[in-house]
Structures are given as C-alpha cells and as structure tokens.
Protein backbone atom coordinates (compact mmCIF):
# COMPACT_ATOMS: atom_id res chain seq x y z
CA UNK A 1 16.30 142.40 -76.10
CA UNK A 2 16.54 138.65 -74.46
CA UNK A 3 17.80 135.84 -77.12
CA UNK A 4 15.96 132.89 -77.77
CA UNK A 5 17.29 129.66 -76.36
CA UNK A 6 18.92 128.11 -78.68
CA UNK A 7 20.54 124.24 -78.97
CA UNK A 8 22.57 125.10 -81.70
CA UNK A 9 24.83 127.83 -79.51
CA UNK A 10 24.96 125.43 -76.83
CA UNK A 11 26.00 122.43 -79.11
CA UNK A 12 29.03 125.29 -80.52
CA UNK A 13 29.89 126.27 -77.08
CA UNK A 14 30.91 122.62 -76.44
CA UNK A 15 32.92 122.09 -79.71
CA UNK A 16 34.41 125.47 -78.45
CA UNK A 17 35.10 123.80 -75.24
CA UNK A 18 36.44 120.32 -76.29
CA UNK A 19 38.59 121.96 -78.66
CA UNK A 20 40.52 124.31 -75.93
CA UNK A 21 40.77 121.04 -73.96
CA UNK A 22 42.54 118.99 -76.42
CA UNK A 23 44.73 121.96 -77.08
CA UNK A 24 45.15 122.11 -73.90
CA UNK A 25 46.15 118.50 -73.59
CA UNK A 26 48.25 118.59 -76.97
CA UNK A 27 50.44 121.72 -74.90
CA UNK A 28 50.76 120.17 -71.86
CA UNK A 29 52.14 116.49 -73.78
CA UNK A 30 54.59 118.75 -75.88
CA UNK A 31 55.86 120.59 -72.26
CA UNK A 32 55.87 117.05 -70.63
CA UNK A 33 58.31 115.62 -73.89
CA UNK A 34 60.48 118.90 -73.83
CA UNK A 35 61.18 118.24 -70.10
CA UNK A 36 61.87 114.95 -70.39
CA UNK A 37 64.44 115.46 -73.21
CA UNK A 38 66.05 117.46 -71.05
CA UNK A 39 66.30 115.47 -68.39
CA UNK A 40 67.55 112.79 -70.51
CA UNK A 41 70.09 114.92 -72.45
CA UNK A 42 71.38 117.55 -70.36
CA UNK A 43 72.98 115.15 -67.76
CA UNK A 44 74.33 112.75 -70.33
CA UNK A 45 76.55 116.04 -71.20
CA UNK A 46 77.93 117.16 -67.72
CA UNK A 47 75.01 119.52 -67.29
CA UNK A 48 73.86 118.71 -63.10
CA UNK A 49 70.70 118.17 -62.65
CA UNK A 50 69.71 121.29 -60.14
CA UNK A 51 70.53 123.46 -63.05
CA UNK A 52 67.53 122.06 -64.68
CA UNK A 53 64.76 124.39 -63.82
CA UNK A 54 63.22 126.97 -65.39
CA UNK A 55 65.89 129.84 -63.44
CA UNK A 56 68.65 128.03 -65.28
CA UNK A 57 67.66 127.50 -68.71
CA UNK A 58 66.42 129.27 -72.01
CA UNK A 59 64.71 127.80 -74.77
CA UNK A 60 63.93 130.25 -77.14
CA UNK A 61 63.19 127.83 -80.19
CA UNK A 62 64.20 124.27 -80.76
CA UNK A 63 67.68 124.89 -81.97
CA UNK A 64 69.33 125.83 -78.58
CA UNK A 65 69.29 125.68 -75.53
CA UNK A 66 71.36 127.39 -73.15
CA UNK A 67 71.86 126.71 -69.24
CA UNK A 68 73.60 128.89 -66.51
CA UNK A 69 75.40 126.86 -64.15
CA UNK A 70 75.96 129.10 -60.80
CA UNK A 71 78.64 127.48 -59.06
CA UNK A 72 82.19 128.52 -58.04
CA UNK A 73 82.82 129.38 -60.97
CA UNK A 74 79.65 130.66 -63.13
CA UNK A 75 79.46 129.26 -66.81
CA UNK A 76 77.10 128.98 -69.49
CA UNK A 77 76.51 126.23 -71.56
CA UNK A 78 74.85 126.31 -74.86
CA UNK A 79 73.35 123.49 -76.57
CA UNK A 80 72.60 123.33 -80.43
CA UNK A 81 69.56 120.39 -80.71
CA UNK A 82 71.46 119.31 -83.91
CA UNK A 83 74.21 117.84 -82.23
CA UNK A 84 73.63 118.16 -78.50
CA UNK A 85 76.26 115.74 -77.75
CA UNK A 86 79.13 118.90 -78.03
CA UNK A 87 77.79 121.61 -76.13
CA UNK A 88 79.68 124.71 -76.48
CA UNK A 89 81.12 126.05 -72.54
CA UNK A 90 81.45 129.36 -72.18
CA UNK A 91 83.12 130.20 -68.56
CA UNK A 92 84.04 132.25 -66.37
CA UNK A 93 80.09 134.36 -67.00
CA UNK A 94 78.05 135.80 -64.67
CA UNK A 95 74.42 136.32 -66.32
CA UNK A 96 71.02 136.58 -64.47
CA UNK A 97 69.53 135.83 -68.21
CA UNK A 98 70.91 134.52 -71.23
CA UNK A 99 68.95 134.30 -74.73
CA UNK A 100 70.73 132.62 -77.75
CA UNK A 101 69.68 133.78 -81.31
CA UNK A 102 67.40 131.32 -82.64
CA UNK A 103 68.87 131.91 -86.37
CA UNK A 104 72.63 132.70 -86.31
CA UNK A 105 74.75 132.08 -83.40
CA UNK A 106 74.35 135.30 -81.56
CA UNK A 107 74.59 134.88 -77.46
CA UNK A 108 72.46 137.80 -75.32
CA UNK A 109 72.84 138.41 -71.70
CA UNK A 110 71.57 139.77 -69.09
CA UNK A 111 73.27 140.99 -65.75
CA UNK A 112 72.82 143.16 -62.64
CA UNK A 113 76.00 145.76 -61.77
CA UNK A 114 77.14 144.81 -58.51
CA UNK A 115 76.31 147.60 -55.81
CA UNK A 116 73.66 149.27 -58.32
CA UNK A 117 70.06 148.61 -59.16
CA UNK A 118 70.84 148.57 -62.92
CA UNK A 119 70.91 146.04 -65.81
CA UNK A 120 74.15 145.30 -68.23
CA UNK A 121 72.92 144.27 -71.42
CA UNK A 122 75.47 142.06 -73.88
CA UNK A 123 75.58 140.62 -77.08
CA UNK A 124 78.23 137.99 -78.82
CA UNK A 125 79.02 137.03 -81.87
CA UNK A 126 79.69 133.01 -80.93
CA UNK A 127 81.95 132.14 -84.16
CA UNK A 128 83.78 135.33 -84.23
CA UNK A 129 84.36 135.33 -80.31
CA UNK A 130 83.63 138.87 -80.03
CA UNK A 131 81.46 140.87 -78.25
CA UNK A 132 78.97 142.94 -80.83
CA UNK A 133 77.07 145.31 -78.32
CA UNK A 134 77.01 146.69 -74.61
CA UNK A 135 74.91 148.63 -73.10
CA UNK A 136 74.03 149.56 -69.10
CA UNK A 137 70.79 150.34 -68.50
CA UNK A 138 69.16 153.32 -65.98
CA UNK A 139 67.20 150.46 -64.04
CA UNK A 140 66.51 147.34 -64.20
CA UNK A 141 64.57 145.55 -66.64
C-alpha cells in the first residue's frame, strides 16, 4: 500500500530536524564551556597543560574531576568543582583509568599487571585513606 503525499509529515519531519540541530548545537556549546573551564582552571592549579586531553582526564559528573599526570613519577589529581582551587594529589599511582564516585568520595582505578594481559581493578575510600576493594581480572577489560 503507497501513502499519500502528505505536507503535514513533511512540515513534522523538519520540526524533527531543527530540533536535533539545536540539540545538537546546545551539546556541542556545553562541550565547548566544559573545555574551556578546564583549560582555564586546571593550569591555574599546577595541572600541565598536555595532561589535558581526553587520555588524562575523567569527568564523570560535575563534582570531580580527576587527571592522571604520567611523568617520572605518576600521580593523580582529583578535583572537587566546589572548591577547585585545593585539589587533592594522590602520588606515587600508576592507573590506565581512574573514575571518582560522583556521590561520596570513593576513587576507582584501573591498571594493567606488568608482563600480563590482565586488568587490576581498585577502589578507595578518599577520607578514610584506605583501600575498600581489589580485584585482578582474567583479561583485560
């Protein structure tokens, strides 16, 4: 059975359309502001500005953000948005991946065993300073 032609689809096929591009548009803004934030802030706190790419840092919400500086000596440095002027520096950690907790300060991280082809997963308790779960993983993930 064909359809009829109808003006009425094609007027609701634009909306459709100019809709997804303002989204689109809205997105993109938000990305642009988060980036530039972060180029503003991060280097204001000792944070160099190679380790500002998507490799280095996790955003998992807009309370904290947490960078992995790979240098001599590795370190991670996690930033709470309401006061990013005292980052917390955690050091010496090796992590391919870190994730903070978006609702209690609760640090996860990723790393590959040296020699192997498997994942170490960890998780910290930030206030307490102590380490709440580990667990090695068959392969990596």
């Amino acid at each position: 059975m064909v359809e009829k032609f109808s003006w009425l689809k094609v007027l609701k096929c634009i909306a459709v359309m100019k809709i997804c591009y303002l989204w689109l548009i809205i997105v993109w803004t938000e990305a642009l502001s988060i980036c530039n934030v972060l180029d503003l802030q991060l280097p204001s706190i000792g944070i160099n500005s190679h380790f500002i790419t998507f490799t280095h840092i996790a955003m998992e919400s807009d309370k904290y953000i947490c960078v992995r500086k790979t240098s001599a000596q590795d370190s991670i440095v996690i930033v709470d948005m309401n006061m990013p002027m005292q980052p917390l520096r955690c050091s010496p950690i090796t992590a391919d991946s870190t994730l903070m907790n978006p609702n209690s300060r609760i640090l996860a991280l990723k790393a590959q065993l040296a020699g192997t082809t498997q994942d170490h997963l960890q998780i910290f308790n930030i206030e307490a300073k102590a380490k709440i779960k580990s667990h090695q993983m068959l392969e990596m993930i």
